[in-house]
N, C-alpha and C. Protein backbone atom coordinates (compact mmCIF):
# COMPACT_ATOMS: atom_id res chain seq x y z
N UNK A 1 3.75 13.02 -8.57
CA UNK A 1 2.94 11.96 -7.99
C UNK A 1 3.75 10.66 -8.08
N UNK A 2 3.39 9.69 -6.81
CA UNK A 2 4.41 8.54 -7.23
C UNK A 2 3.38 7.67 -6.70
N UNK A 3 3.97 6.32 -6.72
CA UNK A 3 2.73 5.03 -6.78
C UNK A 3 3.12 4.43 -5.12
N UNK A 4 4.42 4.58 -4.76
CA UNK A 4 4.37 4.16 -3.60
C UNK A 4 4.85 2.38 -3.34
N UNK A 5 5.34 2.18 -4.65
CA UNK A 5 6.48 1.07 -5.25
C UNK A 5 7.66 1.01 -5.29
N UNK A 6 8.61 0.73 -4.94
CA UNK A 6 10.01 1.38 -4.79
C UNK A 6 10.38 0.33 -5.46
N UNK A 7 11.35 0.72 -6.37
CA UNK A 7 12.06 0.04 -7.22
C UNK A 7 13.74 0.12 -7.13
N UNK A 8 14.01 1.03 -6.32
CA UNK A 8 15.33 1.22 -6.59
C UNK A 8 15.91 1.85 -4.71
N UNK A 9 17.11 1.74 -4.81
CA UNK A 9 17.93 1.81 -3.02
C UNK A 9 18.58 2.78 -3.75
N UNK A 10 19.12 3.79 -3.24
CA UNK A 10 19.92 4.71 -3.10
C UNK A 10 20.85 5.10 -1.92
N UNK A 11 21.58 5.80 -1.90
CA UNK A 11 22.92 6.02 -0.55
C UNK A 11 23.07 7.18 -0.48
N UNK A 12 23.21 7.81 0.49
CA UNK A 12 23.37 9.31 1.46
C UNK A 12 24.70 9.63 1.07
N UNK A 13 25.35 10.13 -0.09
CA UNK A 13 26.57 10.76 -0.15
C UNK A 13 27.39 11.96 0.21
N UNK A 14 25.92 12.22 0.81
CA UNK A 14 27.17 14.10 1.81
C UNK A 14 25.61 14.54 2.60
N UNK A 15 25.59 14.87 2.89
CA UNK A 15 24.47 16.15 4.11
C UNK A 15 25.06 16.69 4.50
N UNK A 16 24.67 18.49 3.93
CA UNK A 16 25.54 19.24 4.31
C UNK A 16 24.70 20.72 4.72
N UNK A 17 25.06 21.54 5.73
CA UNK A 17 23.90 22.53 6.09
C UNK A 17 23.65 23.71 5.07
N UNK A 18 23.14 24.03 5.30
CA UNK A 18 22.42 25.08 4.13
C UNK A 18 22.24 26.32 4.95
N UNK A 19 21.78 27.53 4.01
CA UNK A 19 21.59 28.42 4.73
C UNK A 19 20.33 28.62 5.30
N UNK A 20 20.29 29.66 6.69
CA UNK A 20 18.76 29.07 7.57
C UNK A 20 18.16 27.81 7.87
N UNK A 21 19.01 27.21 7.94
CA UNK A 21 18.72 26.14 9.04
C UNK A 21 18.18 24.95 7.68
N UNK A 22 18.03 24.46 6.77
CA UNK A 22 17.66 23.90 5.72
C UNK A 22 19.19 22.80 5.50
N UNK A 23 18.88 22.12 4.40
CA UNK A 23 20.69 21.41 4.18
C UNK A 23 20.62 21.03 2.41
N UNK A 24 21.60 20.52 2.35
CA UNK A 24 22.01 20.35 1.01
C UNK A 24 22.09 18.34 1.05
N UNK A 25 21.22 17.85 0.03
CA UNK A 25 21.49 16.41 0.38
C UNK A 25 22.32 15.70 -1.13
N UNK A 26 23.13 15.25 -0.92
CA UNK A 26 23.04 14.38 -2.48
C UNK A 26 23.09 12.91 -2.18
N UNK A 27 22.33 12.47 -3.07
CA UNK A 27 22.12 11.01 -3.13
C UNK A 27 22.56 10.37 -4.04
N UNK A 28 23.33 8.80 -3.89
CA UNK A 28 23.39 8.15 -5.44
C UNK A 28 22.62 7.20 -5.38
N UNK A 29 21.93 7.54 -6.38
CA UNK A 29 20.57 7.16 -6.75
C UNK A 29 20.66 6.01 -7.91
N UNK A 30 20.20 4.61 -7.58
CA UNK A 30 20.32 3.76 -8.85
C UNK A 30 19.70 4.21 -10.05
N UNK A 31 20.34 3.70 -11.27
CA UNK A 31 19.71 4.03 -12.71
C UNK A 31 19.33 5.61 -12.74
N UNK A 32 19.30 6.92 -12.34
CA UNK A 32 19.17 7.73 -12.68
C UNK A 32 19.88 8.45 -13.68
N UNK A 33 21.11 8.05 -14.40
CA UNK A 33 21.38 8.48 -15.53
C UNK A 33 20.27 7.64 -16.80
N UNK A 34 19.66 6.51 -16.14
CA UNK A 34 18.94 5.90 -17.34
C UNK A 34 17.58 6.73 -17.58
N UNK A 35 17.33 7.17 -16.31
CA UNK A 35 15.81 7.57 -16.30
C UNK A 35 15.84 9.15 -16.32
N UNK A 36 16.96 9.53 -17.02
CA UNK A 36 17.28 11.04 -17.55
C UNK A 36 16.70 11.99 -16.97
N UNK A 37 16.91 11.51 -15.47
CA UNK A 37 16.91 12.80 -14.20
C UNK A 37 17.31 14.09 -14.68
N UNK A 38 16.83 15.33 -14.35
CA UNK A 38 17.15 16.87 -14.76
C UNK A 38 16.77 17.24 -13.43
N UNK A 39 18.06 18.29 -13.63
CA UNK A 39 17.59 20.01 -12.51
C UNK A 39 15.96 20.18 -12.49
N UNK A 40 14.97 20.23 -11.99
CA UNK A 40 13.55 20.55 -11.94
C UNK A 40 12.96 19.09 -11.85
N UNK A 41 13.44 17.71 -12.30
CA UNK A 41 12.28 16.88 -11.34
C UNK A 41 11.96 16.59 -10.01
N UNK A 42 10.98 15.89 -10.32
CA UNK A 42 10.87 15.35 -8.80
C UNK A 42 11.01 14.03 -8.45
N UNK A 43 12.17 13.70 -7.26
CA UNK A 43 12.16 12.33 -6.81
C UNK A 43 11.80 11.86 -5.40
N UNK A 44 11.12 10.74 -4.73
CA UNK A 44 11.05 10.57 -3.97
C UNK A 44 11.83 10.05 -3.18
N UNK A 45 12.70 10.85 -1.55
CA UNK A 45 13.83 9.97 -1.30
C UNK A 45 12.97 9.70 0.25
N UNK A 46 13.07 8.37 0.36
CA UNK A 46 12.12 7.65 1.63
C UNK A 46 10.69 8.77 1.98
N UNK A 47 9.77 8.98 0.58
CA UNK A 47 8.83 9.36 0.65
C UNK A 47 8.31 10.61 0.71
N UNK A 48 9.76 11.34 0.84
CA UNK A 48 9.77 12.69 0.57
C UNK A 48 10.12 13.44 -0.54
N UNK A 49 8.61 14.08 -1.48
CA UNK A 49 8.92 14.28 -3.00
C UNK A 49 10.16 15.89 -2.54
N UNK A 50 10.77 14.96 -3.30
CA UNK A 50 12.16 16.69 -3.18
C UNK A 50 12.70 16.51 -4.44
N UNK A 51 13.35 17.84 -4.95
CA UNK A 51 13.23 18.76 -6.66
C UNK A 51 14.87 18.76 -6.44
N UNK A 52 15.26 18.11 -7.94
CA UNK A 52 16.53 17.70 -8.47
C UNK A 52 17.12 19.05 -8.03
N UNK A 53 18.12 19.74 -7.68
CA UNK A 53 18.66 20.78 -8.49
C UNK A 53 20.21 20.75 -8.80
N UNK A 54 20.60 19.39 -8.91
CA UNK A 54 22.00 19.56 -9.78
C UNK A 54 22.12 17.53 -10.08
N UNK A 55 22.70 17.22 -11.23
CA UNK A 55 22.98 15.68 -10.93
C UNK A 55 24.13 15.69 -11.71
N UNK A 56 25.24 14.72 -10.71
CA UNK A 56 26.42 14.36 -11.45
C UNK A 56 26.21 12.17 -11.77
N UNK A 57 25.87 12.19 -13.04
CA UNK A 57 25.73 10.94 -13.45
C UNK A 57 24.83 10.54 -12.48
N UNK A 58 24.69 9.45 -11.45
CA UNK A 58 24.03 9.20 -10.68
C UNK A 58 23.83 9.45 -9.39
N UNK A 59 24.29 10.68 -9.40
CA UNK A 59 24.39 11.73 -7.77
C UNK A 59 23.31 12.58 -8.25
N UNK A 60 22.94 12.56 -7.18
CA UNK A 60 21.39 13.79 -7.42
C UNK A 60 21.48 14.46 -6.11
N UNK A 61 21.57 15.79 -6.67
CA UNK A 61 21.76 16.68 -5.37
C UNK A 61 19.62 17.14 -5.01
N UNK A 62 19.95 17.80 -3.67
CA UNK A 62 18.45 18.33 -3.44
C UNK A 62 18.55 19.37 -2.30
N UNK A 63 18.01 20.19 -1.95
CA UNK A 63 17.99 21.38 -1.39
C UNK A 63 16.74 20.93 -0.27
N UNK A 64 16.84 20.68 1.41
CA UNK A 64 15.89 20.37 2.03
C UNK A 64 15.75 21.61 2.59
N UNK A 65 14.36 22.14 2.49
CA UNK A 65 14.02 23.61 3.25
C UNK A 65 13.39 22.89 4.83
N UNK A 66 13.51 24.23 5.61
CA UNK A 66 13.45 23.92 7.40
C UNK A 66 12.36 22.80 7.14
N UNK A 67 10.56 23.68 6.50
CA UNK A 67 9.54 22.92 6.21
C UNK A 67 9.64 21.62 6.64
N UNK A 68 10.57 21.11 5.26
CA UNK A 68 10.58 19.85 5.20
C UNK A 68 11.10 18.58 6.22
N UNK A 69 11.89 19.39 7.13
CA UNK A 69 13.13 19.03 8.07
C UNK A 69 12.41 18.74 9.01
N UNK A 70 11.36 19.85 9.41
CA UNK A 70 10.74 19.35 10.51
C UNK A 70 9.41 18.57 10.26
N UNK A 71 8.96 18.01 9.22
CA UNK A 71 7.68 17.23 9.29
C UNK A 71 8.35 16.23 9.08
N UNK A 72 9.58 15.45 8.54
CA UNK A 72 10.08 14.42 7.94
C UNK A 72 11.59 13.96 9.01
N UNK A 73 11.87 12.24 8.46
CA UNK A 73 13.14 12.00 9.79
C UNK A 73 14.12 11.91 8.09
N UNK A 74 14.45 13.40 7.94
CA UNK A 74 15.01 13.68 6.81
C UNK A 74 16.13 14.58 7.39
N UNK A 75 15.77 14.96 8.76
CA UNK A 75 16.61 15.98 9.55
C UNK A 75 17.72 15.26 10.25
N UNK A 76 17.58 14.09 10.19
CA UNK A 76 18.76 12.40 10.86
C UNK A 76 19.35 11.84 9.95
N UNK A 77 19.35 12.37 8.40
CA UNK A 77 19.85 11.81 7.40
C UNK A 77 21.64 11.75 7.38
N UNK A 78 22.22 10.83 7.14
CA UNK A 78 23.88 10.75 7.70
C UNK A 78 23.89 9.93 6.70
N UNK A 79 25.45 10.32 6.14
CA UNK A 79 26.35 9.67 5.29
C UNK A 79 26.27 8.25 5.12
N UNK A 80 25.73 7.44 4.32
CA UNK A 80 26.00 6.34 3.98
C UNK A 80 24.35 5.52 4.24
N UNK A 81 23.93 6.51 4.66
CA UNK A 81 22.48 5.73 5.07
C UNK A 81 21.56 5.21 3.72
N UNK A 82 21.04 4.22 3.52
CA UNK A 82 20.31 3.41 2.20
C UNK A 82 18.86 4.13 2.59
N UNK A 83 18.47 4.37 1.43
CA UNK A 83 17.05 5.25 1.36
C UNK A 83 16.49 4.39 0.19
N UNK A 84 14.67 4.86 0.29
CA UNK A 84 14.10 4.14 -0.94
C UNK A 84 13.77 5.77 -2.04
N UNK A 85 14.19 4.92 -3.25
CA UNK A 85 13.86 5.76 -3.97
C UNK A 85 13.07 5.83 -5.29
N UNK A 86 12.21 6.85 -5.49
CA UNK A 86 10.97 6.58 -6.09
C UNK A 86 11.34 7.61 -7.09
N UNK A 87 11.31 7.33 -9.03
CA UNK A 87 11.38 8.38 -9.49
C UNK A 87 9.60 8.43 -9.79
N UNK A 88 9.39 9.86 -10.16
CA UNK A 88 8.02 10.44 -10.29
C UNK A 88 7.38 9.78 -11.55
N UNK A 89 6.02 9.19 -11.17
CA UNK A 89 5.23 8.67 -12.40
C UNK A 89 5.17 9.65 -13.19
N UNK A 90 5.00 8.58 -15.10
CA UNK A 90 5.20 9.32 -16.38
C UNK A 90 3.50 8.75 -16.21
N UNK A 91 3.18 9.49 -16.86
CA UNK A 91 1.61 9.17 -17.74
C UNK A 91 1.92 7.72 -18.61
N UNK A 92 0.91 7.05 -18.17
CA UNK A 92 0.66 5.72 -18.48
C UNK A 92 1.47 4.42 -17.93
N UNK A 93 2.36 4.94 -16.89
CA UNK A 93 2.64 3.92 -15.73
C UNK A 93 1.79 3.77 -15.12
N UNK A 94 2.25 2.12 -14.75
CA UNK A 94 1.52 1.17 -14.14
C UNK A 94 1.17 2.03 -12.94
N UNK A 95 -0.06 1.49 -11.95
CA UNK A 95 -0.38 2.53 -10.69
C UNK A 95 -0.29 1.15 -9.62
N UNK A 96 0.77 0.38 -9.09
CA UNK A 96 1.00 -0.24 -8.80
C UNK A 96 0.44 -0.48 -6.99
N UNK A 97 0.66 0.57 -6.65
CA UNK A 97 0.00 1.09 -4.89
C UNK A 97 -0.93 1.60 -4.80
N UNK A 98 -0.74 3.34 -4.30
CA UNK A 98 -1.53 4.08 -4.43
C UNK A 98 -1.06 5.16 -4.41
N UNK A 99 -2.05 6.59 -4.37
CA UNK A 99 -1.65 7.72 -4.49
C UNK A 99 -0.39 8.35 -3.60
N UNK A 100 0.47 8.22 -3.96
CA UNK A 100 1.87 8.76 -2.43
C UNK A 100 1.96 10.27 -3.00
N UNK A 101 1.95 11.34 -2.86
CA UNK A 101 2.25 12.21 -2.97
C UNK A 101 4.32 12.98 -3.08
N UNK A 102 4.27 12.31 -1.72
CA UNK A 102 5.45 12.95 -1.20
C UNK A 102 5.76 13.89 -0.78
N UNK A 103 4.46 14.32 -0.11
CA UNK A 103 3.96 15.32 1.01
C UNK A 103 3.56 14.83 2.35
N UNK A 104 5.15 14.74 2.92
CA UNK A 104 5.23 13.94 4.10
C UNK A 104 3.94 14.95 5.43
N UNK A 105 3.47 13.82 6.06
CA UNK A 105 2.42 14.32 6.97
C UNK A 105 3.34 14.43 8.52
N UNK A 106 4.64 13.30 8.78
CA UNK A 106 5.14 13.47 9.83
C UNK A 106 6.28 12.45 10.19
N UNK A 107 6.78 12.39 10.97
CA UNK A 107 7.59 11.03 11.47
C UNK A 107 6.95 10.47 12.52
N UNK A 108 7.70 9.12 12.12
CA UNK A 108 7.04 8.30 13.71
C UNK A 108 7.73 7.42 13.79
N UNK A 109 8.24 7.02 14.88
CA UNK A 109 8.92 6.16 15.73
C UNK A 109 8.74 4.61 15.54
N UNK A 110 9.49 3.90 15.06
CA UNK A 110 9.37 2.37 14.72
C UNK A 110 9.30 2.19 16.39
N UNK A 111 7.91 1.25 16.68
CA UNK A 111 7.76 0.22 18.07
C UNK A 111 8.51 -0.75 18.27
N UNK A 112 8.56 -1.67 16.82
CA UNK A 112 8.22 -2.75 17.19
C UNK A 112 8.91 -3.33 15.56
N UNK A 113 9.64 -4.26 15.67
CA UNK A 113 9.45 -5.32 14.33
C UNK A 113 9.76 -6.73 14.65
N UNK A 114 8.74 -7.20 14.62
CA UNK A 114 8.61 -8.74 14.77
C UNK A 114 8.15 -9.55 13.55
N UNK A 115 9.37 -10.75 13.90
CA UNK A 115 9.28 -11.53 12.57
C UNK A 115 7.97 -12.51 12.39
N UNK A 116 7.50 -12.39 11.65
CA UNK A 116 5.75 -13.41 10.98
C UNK A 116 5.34 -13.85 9.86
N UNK A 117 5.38 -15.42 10.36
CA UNK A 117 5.34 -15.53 8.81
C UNK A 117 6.69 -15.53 8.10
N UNK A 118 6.73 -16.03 6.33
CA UNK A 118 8.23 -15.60 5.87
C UNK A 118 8.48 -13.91 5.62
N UNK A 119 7.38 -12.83 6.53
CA UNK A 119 7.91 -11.58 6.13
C UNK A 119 7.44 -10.51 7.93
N UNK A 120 7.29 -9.86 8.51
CA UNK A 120 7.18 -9.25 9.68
C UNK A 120 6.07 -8.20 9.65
N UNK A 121 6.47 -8.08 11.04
CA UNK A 121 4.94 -6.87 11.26
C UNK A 121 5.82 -5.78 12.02
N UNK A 122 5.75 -4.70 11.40
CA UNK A 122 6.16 -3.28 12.03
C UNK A 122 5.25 -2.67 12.60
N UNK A 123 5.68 -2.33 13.85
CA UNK A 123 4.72 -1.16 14.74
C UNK A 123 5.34 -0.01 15.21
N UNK A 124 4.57 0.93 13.94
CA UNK A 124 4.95 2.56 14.59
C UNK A 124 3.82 3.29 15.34
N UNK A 125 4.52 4.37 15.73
CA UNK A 125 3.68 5.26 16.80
C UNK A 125 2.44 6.07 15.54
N UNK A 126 1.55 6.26 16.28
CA UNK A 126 0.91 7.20 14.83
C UNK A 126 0.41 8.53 15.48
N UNK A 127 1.34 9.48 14.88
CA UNK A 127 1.40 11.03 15.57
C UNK A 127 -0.09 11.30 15.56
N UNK A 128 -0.08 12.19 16.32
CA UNK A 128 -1.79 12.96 16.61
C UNK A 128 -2.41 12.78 15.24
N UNK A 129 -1.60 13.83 14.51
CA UNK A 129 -1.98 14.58 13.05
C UNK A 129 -2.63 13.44 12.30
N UNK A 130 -2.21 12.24 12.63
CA UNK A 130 -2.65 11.09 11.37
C UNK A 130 -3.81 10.05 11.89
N UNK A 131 -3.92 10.32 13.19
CA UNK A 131 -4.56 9.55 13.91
C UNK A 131 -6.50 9.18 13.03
N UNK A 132 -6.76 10.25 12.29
CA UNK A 132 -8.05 10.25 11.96
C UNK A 132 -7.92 9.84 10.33
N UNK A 133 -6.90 9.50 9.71
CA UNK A 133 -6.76 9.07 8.73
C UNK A 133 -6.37 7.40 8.66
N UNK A 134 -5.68 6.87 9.62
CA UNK A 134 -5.35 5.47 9.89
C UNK A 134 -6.24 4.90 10.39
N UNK A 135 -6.71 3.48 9.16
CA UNK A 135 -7.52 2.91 9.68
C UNK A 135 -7.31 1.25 9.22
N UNK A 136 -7.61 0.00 10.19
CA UNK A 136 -6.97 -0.94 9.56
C UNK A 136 -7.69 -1.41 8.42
N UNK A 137 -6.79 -1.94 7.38
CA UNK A 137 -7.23 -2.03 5.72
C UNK A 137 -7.31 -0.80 4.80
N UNK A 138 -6.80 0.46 5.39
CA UNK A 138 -6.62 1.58 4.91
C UNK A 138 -4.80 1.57 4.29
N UNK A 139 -5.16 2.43 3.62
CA UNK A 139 -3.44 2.58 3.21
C UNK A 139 -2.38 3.68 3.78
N UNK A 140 -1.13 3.52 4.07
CA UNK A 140 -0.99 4.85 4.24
C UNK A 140 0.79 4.60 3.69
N UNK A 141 1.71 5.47 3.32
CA UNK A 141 2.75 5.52 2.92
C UNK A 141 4.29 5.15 4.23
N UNK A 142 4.56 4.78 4.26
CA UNK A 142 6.00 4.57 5.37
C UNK A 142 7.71 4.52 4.61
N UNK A 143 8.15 5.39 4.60
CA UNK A 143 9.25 6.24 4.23
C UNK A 143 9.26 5.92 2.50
N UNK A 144 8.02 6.16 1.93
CA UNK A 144 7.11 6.52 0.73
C UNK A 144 7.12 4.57 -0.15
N UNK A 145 6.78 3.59 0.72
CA UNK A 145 6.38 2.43 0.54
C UNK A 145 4.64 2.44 0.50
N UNK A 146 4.40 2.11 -0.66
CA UNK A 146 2.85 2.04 -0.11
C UNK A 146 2.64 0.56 0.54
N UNK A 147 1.30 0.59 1.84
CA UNK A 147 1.26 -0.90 2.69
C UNK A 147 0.35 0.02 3.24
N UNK A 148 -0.39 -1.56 3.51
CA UNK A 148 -1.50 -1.76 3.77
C UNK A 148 -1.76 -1.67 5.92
N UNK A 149 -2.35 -1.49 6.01
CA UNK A 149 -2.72 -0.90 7.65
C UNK A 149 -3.32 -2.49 8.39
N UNK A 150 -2.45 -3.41 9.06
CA UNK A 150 -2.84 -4.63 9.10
C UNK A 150 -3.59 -4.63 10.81
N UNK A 151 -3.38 -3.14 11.78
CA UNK A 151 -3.94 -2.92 13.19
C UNK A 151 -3.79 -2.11 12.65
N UNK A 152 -4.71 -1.49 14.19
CA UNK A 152 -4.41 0.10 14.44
C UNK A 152 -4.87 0.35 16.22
N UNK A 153 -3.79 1.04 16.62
CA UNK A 153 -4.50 1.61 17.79
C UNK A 153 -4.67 2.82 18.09
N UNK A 154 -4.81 3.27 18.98
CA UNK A 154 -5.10 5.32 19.28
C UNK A 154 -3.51 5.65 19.23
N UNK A 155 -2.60 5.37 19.60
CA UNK A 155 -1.43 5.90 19.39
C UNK A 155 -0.17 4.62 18.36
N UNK A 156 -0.68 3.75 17.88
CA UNK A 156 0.28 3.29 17.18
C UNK A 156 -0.79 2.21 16.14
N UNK A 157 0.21 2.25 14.69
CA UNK A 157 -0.42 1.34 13.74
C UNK A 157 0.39 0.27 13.59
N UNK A 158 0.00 -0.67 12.96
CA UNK A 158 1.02 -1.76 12.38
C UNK A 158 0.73 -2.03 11.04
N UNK A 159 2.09 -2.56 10.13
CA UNK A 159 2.08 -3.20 8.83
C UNK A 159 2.56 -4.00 9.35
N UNK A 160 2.28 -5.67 8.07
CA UNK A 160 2.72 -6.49 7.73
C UNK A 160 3.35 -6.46 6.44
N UNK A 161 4.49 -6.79 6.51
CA UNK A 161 5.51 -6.74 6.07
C UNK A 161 5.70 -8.17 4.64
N UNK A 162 5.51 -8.09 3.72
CA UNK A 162 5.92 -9.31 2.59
C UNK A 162 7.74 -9.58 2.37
N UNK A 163 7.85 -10.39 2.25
CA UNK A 163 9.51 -10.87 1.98
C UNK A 163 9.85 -9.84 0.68
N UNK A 164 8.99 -9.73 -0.14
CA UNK A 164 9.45 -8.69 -1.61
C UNK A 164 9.97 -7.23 -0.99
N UNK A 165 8.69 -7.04 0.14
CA UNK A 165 9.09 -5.32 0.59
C UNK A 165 10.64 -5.28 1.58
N UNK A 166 10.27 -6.22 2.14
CA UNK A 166 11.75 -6.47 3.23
C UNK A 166 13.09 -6.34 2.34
N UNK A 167 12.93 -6.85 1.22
CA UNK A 167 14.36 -7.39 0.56
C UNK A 167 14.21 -6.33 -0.36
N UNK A 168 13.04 -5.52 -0.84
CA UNK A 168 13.50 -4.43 -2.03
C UNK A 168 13.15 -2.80 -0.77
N UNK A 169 13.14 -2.72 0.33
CA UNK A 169 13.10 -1.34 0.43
C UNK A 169 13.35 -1.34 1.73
N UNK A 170 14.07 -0.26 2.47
CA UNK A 170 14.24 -0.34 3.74
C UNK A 170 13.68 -0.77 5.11
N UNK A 171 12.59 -0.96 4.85
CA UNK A 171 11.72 -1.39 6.02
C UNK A 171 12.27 -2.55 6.61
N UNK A 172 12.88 -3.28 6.02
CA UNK A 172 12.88 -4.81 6.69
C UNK A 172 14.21 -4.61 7.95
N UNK A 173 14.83 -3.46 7.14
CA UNK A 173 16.07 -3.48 8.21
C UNK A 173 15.70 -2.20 9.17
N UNK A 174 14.95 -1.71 9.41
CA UNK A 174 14.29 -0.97 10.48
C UNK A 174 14.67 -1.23 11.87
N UNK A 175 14.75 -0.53 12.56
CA UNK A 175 15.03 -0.90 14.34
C UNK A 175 13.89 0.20 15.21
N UNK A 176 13.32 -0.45 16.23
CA UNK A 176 13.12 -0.10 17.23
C UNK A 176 13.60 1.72 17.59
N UNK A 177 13.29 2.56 17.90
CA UNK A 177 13.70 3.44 17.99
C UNK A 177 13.70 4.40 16.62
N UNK A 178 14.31 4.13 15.35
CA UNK A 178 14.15 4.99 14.32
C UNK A 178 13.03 5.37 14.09
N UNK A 179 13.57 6.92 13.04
CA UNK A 179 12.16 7.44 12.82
C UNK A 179 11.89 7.19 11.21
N UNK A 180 10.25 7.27 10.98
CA UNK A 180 9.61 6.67 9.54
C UNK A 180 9.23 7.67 9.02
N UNK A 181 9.09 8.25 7.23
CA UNK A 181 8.41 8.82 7.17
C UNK A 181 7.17 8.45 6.95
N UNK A 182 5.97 9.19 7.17
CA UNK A 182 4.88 9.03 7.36
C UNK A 182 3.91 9.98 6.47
N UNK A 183 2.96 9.53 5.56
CA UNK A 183 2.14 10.22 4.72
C UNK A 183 0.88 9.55 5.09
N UNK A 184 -0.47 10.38 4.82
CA UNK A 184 -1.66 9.67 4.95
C UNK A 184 -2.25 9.18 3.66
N UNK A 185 -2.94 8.14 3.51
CA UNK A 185 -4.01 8.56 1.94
C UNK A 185 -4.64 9.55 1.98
N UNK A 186 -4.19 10.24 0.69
CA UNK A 186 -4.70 11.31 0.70
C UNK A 186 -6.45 11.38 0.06
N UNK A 187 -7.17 10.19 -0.20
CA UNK A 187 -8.19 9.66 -0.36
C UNK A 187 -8.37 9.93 1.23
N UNK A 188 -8.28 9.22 1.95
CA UNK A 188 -8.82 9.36 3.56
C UNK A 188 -8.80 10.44 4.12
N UNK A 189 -8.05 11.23 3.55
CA UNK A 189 -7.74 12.57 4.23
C UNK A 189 -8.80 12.95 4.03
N UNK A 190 -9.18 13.53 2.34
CA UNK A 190 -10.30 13.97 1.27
C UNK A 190 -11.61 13.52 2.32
N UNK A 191 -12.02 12.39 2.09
CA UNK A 191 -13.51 12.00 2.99
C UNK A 191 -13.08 12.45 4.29
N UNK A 192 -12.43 12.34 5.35
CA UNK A 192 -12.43 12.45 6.27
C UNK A 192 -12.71 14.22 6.31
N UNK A 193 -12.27 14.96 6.05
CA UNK A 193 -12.36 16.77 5.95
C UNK A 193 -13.68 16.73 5.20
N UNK A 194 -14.18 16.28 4.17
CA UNK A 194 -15.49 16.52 3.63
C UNK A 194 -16.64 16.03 4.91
């Protein structure tokens, strides 16, 4: 489980294919020799919870299965690219966001980023699948940032963007065209299916 706070940038150090169509990712990941990463945790890399299975000092390797490739823009991942990275809440950390899982629901297409204010408003597309979970003042995760739902329309939502999130996690440098990952609250999900 993670809070959906990103504290730390990490860098794309190899993507490499795997067998059946899956790949091999390693990341160098800030402070993870401090936060005594092992083979079997879980970290979040731009919102997608994926399971250590090798670390050299602050390289953390991860094994992406097809699954994951195709619900997530984890399948565009290239050498050198800055990711946010989330290690997994300990019992009795702060709960700073909200529930992120890191059970990506989908990608979606950045619209739009326009500057407002000292921080911006991003507009992505919002795939079918999420459409009944996005609602404005609802929460939902964007490449595992938790933020707040400032519109919404039938095919696209928007955040507003704070100068803290711009300058500590990828969003601020976003373009037009890229893809986001995308999670729902899983609170909204819950009522919404009940």
């Amino acid at each position: 489980m993670f809070s959906g706070i990103i504290s730390f940038n990490g860098t794309v150090e190899d993507v490499a294919p795997a067998a059946a169509g899956g790949l091999r990712l390693r990341v160098r990941c800030e402070n993870a020799s401090d936060e005594d990463v092992e083979p079997k945790d879980s970290i979040a890399i731009n919102g997608v919870c994926l399971t250590v299975t090798a670390i050299d000092h602050n390289v953390v390797a991860f094994d992406v299965v097809p699954e994951t490739l195709a619900r997530s823009a984890l399948c565009g991942a290239r050498k050198g690219d800055v990711v946010n990275v989330e290690y997994a809440l300990r019992a009795g950390d702060r709960m700073g966001g909200h529930f992120v899982y890191g059970h990506v629901d989908a990608a979606g297409k950045v619209l739009a980023i326009v500057p407002e204010g000292q921080g911006a408003r991003l507009r992505i597309e919002l795939p079918h699948n999420l459409r009944p979970f996005v609602r404005e003042k609802g929460f939902v995760s964007v490449d595992g940032v938790s933020v707040t739902v400032a519109a919404a329309g039938s095919h696209w939502f928007e955040v507003a963007l704070i100068p803290e999130t711009m300058a500590r996690t990828t969003l601020g440098r976003r373009a037009a065209g890229e893809l986001v990952n995308l999670e729902a609250d899983p609170i909204a999900r819950y009522a919404v299916q009940l």
